[in-house]
Protein backbone atom coordinates (compact mmCIF):
# COMPACT_ATOMS: atom_id res chain seq x y z
CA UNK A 1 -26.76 -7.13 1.84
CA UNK A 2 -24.12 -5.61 -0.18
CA UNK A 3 -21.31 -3.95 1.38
CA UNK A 4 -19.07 -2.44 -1.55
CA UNK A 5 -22.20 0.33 -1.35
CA UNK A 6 -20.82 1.36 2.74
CA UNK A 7 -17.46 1.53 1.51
CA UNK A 8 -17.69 3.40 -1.47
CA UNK A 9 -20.30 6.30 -1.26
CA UNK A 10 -22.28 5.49 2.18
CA UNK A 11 -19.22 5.60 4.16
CA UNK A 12 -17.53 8.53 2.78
CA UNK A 13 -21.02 10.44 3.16
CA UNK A 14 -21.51 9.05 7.15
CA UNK A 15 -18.05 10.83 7.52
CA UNK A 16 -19.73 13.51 8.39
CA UNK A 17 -20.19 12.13 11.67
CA UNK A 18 -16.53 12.60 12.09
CA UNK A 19 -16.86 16.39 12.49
CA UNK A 20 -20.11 15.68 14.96
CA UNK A 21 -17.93 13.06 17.28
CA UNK A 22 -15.16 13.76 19.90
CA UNK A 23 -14.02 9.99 18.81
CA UNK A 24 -10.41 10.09 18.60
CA UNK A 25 -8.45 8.53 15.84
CA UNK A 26 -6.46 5.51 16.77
CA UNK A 27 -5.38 2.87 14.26
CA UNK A 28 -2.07 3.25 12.33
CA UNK A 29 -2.48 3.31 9.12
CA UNK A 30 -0.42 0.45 6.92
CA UNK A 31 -1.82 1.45 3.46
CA UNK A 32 0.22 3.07 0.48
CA UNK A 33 2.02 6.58 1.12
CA UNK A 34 1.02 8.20 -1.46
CA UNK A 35 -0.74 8.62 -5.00
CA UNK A 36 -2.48 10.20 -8.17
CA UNK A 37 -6.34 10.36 -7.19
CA UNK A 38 -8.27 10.60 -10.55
CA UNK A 39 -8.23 14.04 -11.72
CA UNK A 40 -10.56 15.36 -15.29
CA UNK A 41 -10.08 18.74 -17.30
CA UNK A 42 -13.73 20.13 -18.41
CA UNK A 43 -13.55 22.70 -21.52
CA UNK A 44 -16.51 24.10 -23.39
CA UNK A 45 -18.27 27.22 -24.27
CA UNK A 46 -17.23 29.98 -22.15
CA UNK A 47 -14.74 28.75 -19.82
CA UNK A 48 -12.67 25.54 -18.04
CA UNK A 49 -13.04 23.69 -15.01
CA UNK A 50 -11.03 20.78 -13.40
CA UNK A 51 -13.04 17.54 -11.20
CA UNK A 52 -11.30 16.30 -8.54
CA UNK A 53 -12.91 13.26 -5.96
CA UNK A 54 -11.63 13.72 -2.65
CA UNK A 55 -12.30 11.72 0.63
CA UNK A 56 -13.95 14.30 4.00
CA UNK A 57 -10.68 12.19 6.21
CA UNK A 58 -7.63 11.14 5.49
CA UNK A 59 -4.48 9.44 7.27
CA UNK A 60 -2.17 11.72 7.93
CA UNK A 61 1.33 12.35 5.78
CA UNK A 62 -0.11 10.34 2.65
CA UNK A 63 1.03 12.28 -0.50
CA UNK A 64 -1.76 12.52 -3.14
CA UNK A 65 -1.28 16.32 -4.19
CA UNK A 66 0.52 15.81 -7.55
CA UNK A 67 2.36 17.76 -10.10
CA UNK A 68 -0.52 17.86 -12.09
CA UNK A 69 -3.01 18.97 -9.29
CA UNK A 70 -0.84 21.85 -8.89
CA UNK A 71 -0.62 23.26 -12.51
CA UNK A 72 -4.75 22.75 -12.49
CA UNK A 73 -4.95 24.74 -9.26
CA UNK A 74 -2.70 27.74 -10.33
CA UNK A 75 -4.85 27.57 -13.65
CA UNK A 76 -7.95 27.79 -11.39
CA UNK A 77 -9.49 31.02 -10.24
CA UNK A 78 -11.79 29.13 -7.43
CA UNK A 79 -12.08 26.06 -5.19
CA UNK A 80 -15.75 24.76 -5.35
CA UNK A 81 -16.06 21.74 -2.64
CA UNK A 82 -19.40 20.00 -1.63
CA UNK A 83 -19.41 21.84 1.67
CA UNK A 84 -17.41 24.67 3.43
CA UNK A 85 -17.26 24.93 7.24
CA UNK A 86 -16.95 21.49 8.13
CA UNK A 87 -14.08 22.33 10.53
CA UNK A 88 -16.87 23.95 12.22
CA UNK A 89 -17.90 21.25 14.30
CA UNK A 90 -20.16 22.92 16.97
CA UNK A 91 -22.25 24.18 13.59
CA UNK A 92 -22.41 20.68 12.30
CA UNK A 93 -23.60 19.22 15.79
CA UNK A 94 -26.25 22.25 16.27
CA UNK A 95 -27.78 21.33 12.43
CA UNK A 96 -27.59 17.40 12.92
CA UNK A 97 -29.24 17.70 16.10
CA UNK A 98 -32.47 20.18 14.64
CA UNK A 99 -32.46 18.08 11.33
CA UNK A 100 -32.02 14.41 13.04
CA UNK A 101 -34.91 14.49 16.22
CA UNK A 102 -37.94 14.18 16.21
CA UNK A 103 -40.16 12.51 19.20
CA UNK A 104 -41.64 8.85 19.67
CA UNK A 105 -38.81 7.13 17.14
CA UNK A 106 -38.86 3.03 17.84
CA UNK A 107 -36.36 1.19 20.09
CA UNK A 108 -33.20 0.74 18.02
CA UNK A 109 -33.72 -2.91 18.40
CA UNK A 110 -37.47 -2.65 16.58
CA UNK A 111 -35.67 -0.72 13.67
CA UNK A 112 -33.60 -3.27 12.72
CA UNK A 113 -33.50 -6.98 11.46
CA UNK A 114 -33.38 -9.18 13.78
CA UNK A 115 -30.11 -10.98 12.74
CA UNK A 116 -28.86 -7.47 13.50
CA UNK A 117 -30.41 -6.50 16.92
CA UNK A 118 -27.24 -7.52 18.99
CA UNK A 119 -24.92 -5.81 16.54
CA UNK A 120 -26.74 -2.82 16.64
CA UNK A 121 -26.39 -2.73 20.27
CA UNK A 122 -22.56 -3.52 20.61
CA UNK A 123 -22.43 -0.64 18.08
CA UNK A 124 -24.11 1.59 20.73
CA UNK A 125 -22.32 0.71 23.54
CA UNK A 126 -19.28 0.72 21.82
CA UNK A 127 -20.45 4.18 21.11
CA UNK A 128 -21.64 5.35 24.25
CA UNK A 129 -24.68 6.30 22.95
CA UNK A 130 -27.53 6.46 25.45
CA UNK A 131 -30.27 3.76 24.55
CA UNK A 132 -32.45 6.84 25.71
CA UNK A 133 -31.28 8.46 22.86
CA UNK A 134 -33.01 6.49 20.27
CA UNK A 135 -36.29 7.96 21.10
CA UNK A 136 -35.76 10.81 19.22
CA UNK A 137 -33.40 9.65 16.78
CA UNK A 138 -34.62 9.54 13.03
CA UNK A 139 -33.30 6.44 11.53
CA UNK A 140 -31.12 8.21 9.03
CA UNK A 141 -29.60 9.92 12.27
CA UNK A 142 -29.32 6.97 14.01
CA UNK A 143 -26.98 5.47 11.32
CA UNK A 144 -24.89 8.30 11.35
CA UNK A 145 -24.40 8.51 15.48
CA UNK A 146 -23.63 4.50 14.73
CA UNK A 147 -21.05 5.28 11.82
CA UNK A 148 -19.43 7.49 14.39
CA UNK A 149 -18.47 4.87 16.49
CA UNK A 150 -17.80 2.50 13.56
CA UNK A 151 -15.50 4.51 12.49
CA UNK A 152 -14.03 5.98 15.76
CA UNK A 153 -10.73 4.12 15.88
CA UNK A 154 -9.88 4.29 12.18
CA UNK A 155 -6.68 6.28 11.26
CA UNK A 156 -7.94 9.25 9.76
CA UNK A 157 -7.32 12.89 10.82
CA UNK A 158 -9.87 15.58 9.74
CA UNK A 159 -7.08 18.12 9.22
CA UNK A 160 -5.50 15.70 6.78
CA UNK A 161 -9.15 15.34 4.29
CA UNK A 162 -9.03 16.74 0.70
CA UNK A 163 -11.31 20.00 1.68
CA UNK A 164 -9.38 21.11 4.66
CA UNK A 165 -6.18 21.01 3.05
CA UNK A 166 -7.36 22.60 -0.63
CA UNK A 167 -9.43 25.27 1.31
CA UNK A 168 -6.23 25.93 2.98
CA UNK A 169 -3.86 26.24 0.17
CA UNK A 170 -6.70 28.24 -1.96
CA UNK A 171 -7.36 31.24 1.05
CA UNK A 172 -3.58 31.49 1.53
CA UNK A 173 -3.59 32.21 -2.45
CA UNK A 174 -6.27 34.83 -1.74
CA UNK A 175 -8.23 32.35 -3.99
CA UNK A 176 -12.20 32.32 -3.38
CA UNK A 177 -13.68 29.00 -1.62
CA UNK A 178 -16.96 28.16 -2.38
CA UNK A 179 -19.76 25.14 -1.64
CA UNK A 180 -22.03 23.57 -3.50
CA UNK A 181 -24.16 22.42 -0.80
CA UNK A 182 -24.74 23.82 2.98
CA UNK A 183 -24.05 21.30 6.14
CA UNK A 184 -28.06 21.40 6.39
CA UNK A 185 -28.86 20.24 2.62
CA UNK A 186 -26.52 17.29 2.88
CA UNK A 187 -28.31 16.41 6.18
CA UNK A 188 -31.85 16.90 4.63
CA UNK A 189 -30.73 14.49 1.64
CA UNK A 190 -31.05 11.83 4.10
CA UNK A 191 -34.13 13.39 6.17
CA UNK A 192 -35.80 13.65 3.20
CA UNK A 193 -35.46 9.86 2.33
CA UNK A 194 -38.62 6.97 3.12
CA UNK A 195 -38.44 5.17 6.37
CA UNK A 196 -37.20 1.98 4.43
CA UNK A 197 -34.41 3.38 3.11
CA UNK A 198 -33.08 4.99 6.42
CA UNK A 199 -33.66 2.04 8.39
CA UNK A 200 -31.66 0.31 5.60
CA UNK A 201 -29.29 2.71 5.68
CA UNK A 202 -28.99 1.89 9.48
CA UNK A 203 -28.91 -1.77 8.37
CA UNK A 204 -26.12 -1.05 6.76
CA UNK A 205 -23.92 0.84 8.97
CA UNK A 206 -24.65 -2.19 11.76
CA UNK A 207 -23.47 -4.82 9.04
CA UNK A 208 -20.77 -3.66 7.88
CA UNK A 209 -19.59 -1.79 11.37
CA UNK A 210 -16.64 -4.85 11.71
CA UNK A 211 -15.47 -4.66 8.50
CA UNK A 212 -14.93 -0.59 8.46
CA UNK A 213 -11.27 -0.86 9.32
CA UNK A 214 -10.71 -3.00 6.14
CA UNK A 215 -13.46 -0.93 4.31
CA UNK A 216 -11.44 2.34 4.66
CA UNK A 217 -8.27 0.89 4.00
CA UNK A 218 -10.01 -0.32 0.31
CA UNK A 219 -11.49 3.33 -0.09
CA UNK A 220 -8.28 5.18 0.27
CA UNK A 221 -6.24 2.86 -1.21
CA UNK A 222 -8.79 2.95 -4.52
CA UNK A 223 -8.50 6.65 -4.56
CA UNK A 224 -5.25 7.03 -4.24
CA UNK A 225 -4.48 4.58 -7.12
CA UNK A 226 -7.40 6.54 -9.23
CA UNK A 227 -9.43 3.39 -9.65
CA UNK A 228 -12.55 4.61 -11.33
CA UNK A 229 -13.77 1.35 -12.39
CA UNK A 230 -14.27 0.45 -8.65
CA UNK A 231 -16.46 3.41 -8.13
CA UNK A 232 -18.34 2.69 -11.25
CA UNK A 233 -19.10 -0.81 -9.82
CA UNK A 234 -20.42 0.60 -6.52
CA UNK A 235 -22.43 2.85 -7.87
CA UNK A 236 -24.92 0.57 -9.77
CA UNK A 237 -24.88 -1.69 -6.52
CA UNK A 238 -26.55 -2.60 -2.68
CA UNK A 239 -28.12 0.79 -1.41
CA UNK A 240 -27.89 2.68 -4.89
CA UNK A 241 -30.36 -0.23 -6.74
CA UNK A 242 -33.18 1.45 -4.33
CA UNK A 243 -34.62 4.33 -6.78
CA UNK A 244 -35.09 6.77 -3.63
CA UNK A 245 -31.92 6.45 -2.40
CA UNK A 246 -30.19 6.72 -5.96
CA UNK A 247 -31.98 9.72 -6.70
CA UNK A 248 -31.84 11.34 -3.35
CA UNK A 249 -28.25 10.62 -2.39
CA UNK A 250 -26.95 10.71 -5.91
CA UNK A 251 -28.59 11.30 -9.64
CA UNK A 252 -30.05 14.75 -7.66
CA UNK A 253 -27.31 16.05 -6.25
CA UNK A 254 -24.78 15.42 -9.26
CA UNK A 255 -27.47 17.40 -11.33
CA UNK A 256 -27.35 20.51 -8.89
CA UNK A 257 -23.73 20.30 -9.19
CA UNK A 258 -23.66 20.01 -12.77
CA UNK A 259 -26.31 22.98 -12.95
CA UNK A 260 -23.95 24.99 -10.82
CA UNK A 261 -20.47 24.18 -12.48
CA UNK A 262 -22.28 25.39 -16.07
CA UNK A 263 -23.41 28.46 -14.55
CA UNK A 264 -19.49 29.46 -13.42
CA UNK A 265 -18.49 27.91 -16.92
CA UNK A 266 -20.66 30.33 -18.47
CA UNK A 267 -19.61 33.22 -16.79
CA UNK A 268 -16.09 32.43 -17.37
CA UNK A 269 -14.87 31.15 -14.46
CA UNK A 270 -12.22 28.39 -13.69
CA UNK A 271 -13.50 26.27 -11.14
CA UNK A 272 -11.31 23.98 -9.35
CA UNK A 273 -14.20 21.29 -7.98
CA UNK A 274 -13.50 18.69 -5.00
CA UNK A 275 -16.43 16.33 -4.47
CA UNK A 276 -16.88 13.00 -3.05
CA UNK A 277 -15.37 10.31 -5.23
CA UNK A 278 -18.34 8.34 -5.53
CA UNK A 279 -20.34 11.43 -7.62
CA UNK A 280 -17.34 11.23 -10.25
CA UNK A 281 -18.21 7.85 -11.01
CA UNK A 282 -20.97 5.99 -13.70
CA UNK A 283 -23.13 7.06 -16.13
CA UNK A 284 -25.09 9.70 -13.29
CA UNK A 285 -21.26 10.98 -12.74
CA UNK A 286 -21.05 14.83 -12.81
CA UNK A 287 -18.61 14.18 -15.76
CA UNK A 288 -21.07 12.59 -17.77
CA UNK A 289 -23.91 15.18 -17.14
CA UNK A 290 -21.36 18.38 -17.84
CA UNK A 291 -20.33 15.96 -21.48
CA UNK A 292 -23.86 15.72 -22.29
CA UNK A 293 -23.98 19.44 -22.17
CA UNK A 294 -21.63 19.99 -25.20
CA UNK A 295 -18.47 19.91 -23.09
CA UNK A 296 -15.30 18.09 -23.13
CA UNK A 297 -14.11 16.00 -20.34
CA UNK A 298 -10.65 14.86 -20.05
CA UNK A 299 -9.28 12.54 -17.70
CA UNK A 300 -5.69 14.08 -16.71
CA UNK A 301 -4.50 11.36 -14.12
């Protein structure tokens, strides 16, 4: 099984989790300080926008707003992120919980290779997770109860993640914030998804549950350093060579967003847009959709 896939679009998805978990944060983080994530300027008929991939949870006092990011945000008239009201937590339990149950689900164990069965387990207790639970657990919901724990003890703060701190600096501009998608349509993404590709989804999660320490450290240092070519590897490999998943997780949702971001353009707005890295990346990239549109995309860092 691949495992660039987990670090580079399914784990900054099954972040999420983060803002369902009472996990605390525990790890000190030893990765760089600070940096110049990638950053594009989008120009065409009727307006100008600016693409930013950010990352749901960050370590806390790493630098990565930049001269640049600033003279693009006072330009801006509007912050457009995937999702708003993540830092409502109690929200995001209440729709993962209606979304992510549904009676007579397998035994954890019978959902997963069986190279993988005591992993999966350790994973769970490590989580405190109720085996009980797992009889009403969709697999997609499984894996993201499991990435909770996975990722319980990694150094990232909530606070400190790309949304929370533009939404921030936009509302005390009086600047509108805006999402793309609702809490609920990210969670159906993966509802919505064949039993194969949850459970390897799950798979996936349990595999690379060790290695997420070292996995995060390689996602935040990439963005910070604006490596794009990293990205564009990930996303043609592992999870995203299953045509479901692709299209569900991906190729879909980076056409809603590029439907959406020509509809402000149109209107003459000047969209500041913060989406997960991953969708910024390849030839499905939002970038590459909005080009093939007639406009101009500019990388600016």
């Amino acid at each position: 099984m691949n495992r660039i896939v987990s670090r580079w679009l399914i784990l900054p998805l099954l972040l999420l989790a983060q803002a369902c978990s009472a996990f605390p944060s525990m790890a000190a983080w030893d990765g760089p300080k600070k940096g110049a994530p990638a950053l594009w300027h989008v120009k065409g008929p009727g307006g100008e926008a600016w693409l930013f991939g950010g990352i749901h949870a960050l370590p806390a006092n790493i630098k990565w707003i930049t001269p640049k990011m600033k003279t693009a945000m006072d330009a801006s008239d509007r912050l457009v992120l995937e999702v708003v009201g993540l830092e409502d937590s109690a929200e995001i339990t209440r729709t993962f919980q209606a979304l992510g149950n549904s009676p007579n689900q397998p035994p954890l164990a019978e959902r997963l290779p069986v190279d993988l069965r005591a992993a999966g387990e350790k994973l769970r207790d490590k989580g405190r997770v109720n085996p009980a639970k797992f009889e009403t657990l969709e697999s997609w919901a499984a894996a993201i109860t499991l990435a909770g724990a996975a990722t319980a003890n990694l150094d990232m703060v909530r606070e400190a993640g790309v949304e929370r701190v533009l939404a921030k600096r936009y509302r005390n501009r009086d600047k509108a914030v805006i999402g793309l998608e609702t809490a609920a349509r990210q969670f159906t993404y993966f509802d919505q998804l064949p039993e194969a590709d949850q459970r390897a989804m799950l798979a996936s999660v349990i595999a690379d549950a060790d290695n997420a320490p070292a996995a995060y450290r390689d996602m935040v240092t990439g963005w910070l350093t604006g490596d794009v070519a990293r990205l564009e590897q990930a996303a043609n490999r592992g999870l995203l060579q299953r045509p479901q998943v692709r299209e569900q997780i991906l190729v879909r949702r980076n056409r809603d967003w590029a439907n959406q971001i020509t509809d402000m353009l149109k209107l003459g707005a000047r969209p500041f847009v913060a989406v997960g890295a991953a969708h910024l990346a390849g030839e499905d990239s939002v970038q590459t959709l909005l080009e093939a549109r007639g406009y101009t995309v500019t990388r600016l860092q």
